[in-house]
Protein backbone atom coordinates (compact mmCIF):
# COMPACT_ATOMS: atom_id res chain seq x y z
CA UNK A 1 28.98 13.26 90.77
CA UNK A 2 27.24 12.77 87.47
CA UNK A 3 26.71 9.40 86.17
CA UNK A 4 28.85 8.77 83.22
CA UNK A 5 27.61 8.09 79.51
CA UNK A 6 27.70 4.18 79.96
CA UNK A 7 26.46 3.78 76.42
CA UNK A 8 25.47 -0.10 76.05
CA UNK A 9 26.88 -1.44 79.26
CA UNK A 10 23.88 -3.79 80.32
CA UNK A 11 26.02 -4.82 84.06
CA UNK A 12 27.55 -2.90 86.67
CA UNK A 13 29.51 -4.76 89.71
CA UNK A 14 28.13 -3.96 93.40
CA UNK A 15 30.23 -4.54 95.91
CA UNK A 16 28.79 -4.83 99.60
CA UNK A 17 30.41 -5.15 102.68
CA UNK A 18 29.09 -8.71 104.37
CA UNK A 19 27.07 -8.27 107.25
CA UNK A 20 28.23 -10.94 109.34
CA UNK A 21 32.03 -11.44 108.10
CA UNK A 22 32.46 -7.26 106.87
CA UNK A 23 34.52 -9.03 103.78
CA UNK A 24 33.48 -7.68 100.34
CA UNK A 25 30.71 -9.57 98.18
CA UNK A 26 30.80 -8.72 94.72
CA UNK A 27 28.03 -9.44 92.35
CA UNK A 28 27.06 -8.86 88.80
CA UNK A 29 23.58 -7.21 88.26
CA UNK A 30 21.40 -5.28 85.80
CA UNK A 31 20.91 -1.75 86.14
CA UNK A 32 19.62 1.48 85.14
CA UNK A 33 20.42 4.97 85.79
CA UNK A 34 17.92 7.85 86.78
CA UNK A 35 18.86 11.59 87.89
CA UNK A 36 22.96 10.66 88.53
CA UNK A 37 22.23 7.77 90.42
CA UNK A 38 21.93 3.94 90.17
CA UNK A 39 19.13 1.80 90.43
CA UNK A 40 19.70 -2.35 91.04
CA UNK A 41 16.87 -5.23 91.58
CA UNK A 42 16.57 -7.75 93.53
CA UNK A 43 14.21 -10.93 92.63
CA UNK A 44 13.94 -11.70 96.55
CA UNK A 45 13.95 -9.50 99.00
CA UNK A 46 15.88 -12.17 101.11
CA UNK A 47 18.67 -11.71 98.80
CA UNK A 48 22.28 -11.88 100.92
CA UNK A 49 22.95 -8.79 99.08
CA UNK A 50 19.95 -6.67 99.97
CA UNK A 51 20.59 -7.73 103.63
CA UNK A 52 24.01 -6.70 103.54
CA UNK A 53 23.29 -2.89 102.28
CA UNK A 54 19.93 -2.82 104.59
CA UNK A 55 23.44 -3.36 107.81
CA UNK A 56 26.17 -1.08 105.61
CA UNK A 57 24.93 1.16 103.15
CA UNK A 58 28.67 1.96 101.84
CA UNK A 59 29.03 0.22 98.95
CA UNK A 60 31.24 -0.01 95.90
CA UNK A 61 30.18 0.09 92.16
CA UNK A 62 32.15 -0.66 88.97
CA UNK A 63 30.43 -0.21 85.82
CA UNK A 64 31.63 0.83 82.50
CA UNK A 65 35.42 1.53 83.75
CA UNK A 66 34.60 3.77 86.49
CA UNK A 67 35.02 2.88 90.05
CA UNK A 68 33.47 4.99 92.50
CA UNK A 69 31.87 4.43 96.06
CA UNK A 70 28.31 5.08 96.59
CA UNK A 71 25.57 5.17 99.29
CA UNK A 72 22.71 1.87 98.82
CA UNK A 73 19.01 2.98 100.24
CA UNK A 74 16.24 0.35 99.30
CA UNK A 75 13.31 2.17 97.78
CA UNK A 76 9.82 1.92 99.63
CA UNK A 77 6.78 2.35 97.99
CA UNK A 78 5.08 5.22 100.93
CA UNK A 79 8.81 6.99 100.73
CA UNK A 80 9.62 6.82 97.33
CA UNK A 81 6.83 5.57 95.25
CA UNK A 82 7.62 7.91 92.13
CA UNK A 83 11.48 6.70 91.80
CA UNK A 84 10.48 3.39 92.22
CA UNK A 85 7.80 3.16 89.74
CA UNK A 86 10.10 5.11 86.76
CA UNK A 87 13.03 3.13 87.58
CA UNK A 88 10.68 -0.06 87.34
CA UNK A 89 9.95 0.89 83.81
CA UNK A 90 13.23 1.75 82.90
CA UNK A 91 14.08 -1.53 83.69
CA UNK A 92 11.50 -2.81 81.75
CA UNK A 93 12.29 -0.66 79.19
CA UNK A 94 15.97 -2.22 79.01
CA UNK A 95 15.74 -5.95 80.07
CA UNK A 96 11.84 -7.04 79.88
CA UNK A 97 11.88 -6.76 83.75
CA UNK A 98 11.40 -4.93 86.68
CA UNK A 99 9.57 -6.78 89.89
CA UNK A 100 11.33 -6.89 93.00
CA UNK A 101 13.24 -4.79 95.66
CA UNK A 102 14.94 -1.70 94.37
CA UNK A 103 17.96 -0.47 95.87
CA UNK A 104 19.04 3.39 94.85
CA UNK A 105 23.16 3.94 94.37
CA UNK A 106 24.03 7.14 94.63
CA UNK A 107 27.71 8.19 93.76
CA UNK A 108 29.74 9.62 96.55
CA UNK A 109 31.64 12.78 95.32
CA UNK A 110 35.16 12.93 94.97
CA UNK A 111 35.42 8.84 95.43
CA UNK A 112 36.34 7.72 92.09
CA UNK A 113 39.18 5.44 91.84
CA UNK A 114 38.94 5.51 95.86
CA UNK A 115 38.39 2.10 97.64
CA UNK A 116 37.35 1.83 101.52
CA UNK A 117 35.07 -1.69 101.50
C-alpha cells in the first residue's frame, strides 16, 4: 500500500492493542513518512504505548482520512541504523525534533477501512 499524499497533516492516530487488558489505546502523535511507511517517536522508551506494540505489533493508524491497519517494529540502531537516522531528520525537518524511540508503521495491504484491534 502506498502512503497517501497527506499534504499538511502534522498528527496521525495510533491505535495499539493494550498489553495487559488487549482493549484499544488510542493516541495522538507526530509523524513522518519514509518509503510507504510510517515513522512515530517516543520521548521515553517506557512509554505504555511502545510497550504495548513491543507485545502486539498489529496496530491501527488514522491519519489524514484513511484508516488502515499496519504492522509496528521499533527501530534499533545495529538493525536499522540508516532508517532511523533519515527518519530522525525528517522529524527534525518537520517539528524541531527527533530524539527518542522510533517505531516503523508499515501499511498492511488490502486493510483500509478494515478494523481487527
Amino acid at each position: 500500500m502506498q502512503a497517501p499524499d497527506l499534504g499538511p497533516e502534522q498528527y496521525l492516530y495510533l491505535t495499539t492493542r493494550g498489553r495487559k487488558s488487549g482493549r484499544p489505546r488510542e493516541i495522538e502523535i507526530w509523524f513522518t513518512e519514509h518509503e510507504g511507511c510510517f515513522y512515530v517517536i517516543a520521548e521515553y522508551d517506557t512509554s505504555h504505548w511502545i510497550q504495548n506494540v513491543r507485545t502486539h505489533s498489529e496496530v491501527r493508524v488514522r491519519v489524514g482520512g484513511q484508516n488502515f491497519e499496519a504492522r509496528a517494529r521499533v527501530l534499533s540502531e545495529k538493525n536499522d541504523g540508516d532508517v532511523l537516522r533519515t527518519v530522525q531528520e525528517l522529524s527534525r525537518k518537520k517539528y524541531g525534533w527527533g530524539e527518542g524511540t522510533v517505531v516503523e508503521l508499515c501499511p498492511v495491504p488490502g486493510t483500509t477501512g478494515k478494523s481487527e484491534i
